[in-house]
C-alpha atoms as a PDB file:
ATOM      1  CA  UNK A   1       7.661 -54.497  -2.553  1.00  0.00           C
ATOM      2  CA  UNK A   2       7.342 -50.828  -2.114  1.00  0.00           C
ATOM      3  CA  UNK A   3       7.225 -48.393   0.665  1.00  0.00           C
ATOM      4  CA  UNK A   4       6.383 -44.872   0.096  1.00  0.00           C
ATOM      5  CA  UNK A   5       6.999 -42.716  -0.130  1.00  0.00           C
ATOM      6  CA  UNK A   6       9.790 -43.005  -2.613  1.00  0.00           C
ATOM      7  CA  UNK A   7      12.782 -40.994  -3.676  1.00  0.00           C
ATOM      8  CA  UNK A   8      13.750 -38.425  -4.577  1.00  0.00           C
ATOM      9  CA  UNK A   9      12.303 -36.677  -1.319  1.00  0.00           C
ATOM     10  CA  UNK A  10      10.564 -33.666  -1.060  1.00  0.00           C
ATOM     11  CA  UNK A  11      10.126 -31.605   2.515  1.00  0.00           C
ATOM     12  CA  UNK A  12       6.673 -32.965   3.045  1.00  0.00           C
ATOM     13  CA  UNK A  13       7.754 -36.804   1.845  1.00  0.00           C
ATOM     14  CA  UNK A  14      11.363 -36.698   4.176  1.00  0.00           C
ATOM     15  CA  UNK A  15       8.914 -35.688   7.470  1.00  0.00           C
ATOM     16  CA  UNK A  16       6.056 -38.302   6.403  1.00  0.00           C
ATOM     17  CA  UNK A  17       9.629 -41.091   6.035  1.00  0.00           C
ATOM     18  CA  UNK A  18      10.612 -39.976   9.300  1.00  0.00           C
ATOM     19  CA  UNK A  19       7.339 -39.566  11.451  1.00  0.00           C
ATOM     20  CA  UNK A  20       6.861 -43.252   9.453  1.00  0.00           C
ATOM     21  CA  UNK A  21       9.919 -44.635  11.242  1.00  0.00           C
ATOM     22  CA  UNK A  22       9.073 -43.446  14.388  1.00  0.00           C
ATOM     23  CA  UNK A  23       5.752 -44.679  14.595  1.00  0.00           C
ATOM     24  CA  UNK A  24       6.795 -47.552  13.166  1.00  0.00           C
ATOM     25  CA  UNK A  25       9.881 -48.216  15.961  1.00  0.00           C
ATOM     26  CA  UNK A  26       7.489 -47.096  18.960  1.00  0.00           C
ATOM     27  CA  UNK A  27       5.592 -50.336  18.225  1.00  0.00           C
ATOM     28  CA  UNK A  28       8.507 -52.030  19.734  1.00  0.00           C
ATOM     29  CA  UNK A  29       7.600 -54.953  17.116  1.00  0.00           C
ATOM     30  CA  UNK A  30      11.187 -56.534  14.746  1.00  0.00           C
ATOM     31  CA  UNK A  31       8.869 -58.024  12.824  1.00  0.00           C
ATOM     32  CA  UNK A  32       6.950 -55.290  11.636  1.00  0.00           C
ATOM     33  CA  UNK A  33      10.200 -52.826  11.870  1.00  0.00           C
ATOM     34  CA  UNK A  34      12.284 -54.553   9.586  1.00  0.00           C
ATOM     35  CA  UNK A  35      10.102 -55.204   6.753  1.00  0.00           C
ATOM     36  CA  UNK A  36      11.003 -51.044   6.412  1.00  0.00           C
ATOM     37  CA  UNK A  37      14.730 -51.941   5.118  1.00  0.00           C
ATOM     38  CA  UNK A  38      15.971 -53.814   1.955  1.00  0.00           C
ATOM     39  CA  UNK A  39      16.759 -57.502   2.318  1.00  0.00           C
ATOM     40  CA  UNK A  40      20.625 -56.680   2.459  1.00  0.00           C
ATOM     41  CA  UNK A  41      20.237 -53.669   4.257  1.00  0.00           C
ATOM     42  CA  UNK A  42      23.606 -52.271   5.890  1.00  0.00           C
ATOM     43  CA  UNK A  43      23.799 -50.540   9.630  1.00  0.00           C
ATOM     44  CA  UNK A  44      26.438 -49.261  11.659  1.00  0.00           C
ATOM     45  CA  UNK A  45      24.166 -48.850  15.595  1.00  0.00           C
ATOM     46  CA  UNK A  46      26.529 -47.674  17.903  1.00  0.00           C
ATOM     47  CA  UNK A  47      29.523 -50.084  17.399  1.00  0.00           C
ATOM     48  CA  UNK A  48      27.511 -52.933  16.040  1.00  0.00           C
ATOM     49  CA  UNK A  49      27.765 -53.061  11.951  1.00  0.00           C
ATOM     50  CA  UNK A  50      25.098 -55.366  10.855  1.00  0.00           C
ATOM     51  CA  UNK A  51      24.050 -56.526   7.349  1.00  0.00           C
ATOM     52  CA  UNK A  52      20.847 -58.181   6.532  1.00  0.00           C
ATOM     53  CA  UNK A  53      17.016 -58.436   7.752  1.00  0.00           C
ATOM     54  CA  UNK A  54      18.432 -61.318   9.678  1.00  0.00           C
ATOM     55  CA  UNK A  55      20.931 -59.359  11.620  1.00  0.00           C
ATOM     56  CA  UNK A  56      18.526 -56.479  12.039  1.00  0.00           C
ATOM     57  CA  UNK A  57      15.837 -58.289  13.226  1.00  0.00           C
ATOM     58  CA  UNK A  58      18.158 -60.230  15.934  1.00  0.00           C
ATOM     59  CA  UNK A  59      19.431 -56.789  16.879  1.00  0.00           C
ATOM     60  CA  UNK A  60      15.756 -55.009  17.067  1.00  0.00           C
ATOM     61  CA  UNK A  61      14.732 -58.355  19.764  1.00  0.00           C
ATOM     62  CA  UNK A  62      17.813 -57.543  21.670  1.00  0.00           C
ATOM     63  CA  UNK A  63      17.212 -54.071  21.754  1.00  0.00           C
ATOM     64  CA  UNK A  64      13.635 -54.223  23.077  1.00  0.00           C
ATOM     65  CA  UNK A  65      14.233 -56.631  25.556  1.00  0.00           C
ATOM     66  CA  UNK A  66      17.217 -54.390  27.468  1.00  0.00           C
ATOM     67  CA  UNK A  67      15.517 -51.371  26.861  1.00  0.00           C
ATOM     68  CA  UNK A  68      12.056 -51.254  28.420  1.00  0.00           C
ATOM     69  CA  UNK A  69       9.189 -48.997  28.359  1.00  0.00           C
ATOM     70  CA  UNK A  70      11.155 -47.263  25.249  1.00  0.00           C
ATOM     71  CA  UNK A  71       9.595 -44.308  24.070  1.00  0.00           C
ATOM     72  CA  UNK A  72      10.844 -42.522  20.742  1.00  0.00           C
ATOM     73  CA  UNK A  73      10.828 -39.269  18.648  1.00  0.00           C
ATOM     74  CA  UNK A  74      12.585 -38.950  15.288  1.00  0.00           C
ATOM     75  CA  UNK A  75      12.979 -34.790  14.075  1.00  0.00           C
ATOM     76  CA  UNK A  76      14.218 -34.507  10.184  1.00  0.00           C
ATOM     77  CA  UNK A  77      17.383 -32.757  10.389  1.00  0.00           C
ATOM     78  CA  UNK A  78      17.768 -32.950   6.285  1.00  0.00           C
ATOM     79  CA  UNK A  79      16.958 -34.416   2.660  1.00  0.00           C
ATOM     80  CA  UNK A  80      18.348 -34.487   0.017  1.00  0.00           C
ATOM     81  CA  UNK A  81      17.423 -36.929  -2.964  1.00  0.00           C
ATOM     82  CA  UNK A  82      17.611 -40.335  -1.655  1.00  0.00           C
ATOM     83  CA  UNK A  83      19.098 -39.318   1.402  1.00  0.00           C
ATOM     84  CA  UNK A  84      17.518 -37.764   5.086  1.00  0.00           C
ATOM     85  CA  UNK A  85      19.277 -37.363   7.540  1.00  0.00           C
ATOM     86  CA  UNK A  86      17.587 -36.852  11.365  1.00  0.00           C
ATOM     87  CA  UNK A  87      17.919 -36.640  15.079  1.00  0.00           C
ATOM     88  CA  UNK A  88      16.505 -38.219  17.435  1.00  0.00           C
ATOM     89  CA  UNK A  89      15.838 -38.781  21.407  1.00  0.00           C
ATOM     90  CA  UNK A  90      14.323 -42.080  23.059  1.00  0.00           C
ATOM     91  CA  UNK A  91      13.870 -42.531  27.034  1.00  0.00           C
ATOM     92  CA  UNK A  92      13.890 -46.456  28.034  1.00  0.00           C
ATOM     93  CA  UNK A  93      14.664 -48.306  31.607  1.00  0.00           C
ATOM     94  CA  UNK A  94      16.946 -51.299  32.028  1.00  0.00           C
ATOM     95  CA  UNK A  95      15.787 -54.467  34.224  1.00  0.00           C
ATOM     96  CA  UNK A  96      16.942 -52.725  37.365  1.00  0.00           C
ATOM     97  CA  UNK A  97      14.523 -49.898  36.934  1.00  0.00           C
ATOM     98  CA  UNK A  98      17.223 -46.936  35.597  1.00  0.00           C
ATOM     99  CA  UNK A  99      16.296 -44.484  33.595  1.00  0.00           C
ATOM    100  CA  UNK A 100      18.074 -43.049  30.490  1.00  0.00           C
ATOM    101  CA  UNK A 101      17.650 -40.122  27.615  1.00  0.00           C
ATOM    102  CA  UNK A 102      19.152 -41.671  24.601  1.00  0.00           C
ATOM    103  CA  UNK A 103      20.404 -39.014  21.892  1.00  0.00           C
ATOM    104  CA  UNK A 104      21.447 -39.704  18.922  1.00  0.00           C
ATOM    105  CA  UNK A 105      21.716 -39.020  15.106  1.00  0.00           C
ATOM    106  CA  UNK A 106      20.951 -41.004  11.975  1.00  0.00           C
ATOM    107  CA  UNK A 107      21.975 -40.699   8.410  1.00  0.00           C
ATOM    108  CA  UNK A 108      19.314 -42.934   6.006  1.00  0.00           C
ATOM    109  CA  UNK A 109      19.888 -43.733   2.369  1.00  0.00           C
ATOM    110  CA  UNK A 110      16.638 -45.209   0.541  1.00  0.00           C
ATOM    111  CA  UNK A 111      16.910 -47.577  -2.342  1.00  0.00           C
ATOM    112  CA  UNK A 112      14.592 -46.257  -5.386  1.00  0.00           C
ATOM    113  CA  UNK A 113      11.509 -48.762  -3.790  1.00  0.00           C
ATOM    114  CA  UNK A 114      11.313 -46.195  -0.690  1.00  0.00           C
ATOM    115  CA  UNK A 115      13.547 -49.361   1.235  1.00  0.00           C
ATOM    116  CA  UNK A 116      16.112 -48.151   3.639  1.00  0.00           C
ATOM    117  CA  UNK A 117      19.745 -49.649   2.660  1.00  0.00           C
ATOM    118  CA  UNK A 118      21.691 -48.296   4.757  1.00  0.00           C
ATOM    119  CA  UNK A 119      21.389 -46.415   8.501  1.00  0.00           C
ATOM    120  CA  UNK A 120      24.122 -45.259  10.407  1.00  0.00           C
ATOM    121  CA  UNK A 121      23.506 -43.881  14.088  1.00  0.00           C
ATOM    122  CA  UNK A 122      25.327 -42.789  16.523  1.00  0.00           C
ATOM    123  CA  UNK A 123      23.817 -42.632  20.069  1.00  0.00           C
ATOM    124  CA  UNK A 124      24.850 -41.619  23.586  1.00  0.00           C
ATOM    125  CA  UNK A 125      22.897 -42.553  26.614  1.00  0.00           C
ATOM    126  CA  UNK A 126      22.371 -39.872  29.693  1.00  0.00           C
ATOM    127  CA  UNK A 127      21.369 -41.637  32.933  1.00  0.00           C
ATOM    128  CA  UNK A 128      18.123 -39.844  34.765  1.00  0.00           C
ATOM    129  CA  UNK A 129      18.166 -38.930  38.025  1.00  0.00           C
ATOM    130  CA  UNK A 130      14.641 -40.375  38.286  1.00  0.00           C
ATOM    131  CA  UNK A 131      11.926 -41.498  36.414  1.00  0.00           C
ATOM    132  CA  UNK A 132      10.513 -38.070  37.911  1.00  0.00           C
ATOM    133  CA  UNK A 133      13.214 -36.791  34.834  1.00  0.00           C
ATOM    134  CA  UNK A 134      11.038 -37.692  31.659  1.00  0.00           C
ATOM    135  CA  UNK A 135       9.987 -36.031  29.462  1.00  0.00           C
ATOM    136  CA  UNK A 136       8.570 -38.839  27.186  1.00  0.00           C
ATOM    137  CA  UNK A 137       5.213 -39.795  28.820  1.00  0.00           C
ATOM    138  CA  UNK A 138       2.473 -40.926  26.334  1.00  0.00           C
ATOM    139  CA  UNK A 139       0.858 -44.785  26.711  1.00  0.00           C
ATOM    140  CA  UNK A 140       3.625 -47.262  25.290  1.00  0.00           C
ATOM    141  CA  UNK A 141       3.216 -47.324  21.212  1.00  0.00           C
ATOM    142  CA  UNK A 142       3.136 -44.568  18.621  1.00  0.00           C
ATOM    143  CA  UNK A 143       3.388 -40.738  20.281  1.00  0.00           C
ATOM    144  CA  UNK A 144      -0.366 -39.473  19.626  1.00  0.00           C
ATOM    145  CA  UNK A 145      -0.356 -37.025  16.783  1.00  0.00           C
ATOM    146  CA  UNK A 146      -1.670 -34.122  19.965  1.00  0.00           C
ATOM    147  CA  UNK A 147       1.532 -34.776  21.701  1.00  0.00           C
ATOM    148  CA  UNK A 148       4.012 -32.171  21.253  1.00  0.00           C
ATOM    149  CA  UNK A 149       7.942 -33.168  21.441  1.00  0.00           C
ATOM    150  CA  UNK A 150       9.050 -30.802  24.470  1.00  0.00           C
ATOM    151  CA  UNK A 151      11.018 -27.901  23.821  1.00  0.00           C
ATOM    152  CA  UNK A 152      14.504 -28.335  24.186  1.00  0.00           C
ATOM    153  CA  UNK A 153      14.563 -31.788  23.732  1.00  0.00           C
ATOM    154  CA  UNK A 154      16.892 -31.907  20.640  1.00  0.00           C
END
C-alpha cells in the first residue's frame, strides 16, 4: 500500500502530508487514522510510547472518547527528505464540560511508501476559562478549506 505523497518531500508535498493528517485526525475515526502509519509504526504521545497499528488504534479510541468535540489544526514547521516536522493546536472538552487549548509539536519520519513510522509529540494542555475562549469553531470534522487558522494561534 501507498500513500502519497511520497518522499523525498518537497514544500508543496510536506503541506499537502500535513493538511492530509489533519483532515484526516478531525474525522475523529481510528480506523480510518491509522491506516496513515506503517504496520510497526513507533510513537512516543506525551508519555505513552506505543508500537504497532494495534497500539495506535487502542490509543486513537481512548483519545476520542476523553477528548470531545476535538477540533484540530496541523501548521508545517519543516521538511526535509523523509522527514517534516510541524506544530500544532487542538481545542477538545472532557465529560465534565472543561475546555482546553492543546499545543503541541510533532516530528514525522515517512517510510519510502509515504507511511508514517515513527511520530513523536509532545503536547501541553491550557485549561479555558470558558467555552466563550475558542477559537476553533467550524462543524465537528475536517476545518473547511475557507476557514482561516486565527492569528496568533501558534
Amino acid at each position: 500500500m501507498s500513500r502519497p505523497p511520497l518522499p523525498p518531500f518537497t514544500k508543496e508535498t510536506a503541506h499537502q502530508k500535513v493538511r492530509m493528517a489533519e483532515d484526516a485526525w478531525n474525522t475523529r475515526d481510528p480506523d480510518r487514522v491509522v491506516l496513515a502509519y506503517t504496520e510497526d509504526s513507533r510513537w512516543r504521545n506525551r508519555s505513552d510510547f506505543l508500537q504497532g497499528r494495534s497500539e495506535i488504534h487502542a490509543f486513537l479510541t481512548r483519545k476520542w472518547q476523553k477528548e470531545c468535540e476535538y477540533r484540530l489544526v496541523k501548521s508545517l514547521w519543516a521538511f526535509s527528505g523523509s522527514r517534516i516536522a510541524v506544530r500544532f493546536v487542538y481545542e477538545w472538552h472532557d465529560a465534565g464540560g472543561h475546555w482546553f487549548r492543546s499545543h503541541g509539536n510533532e516530528n514525522w519520519l515517512f517510510s519510502e511508501d509515504g507511511l508514517m513510522a515513527e511520530r513523536h509529540a509532545s503536547i501541553n494542555d491550557v485549561p479555558l476559562a470558558s467555552s466563550a475562549d475558542r477559537l476553533l469553531l467550524w462543524p465537528q470534522g475536517p476545518r473547511p478549506e475557507e476557514i482561516c487558522v486565527p492569528a496568533g494561534l501558534f
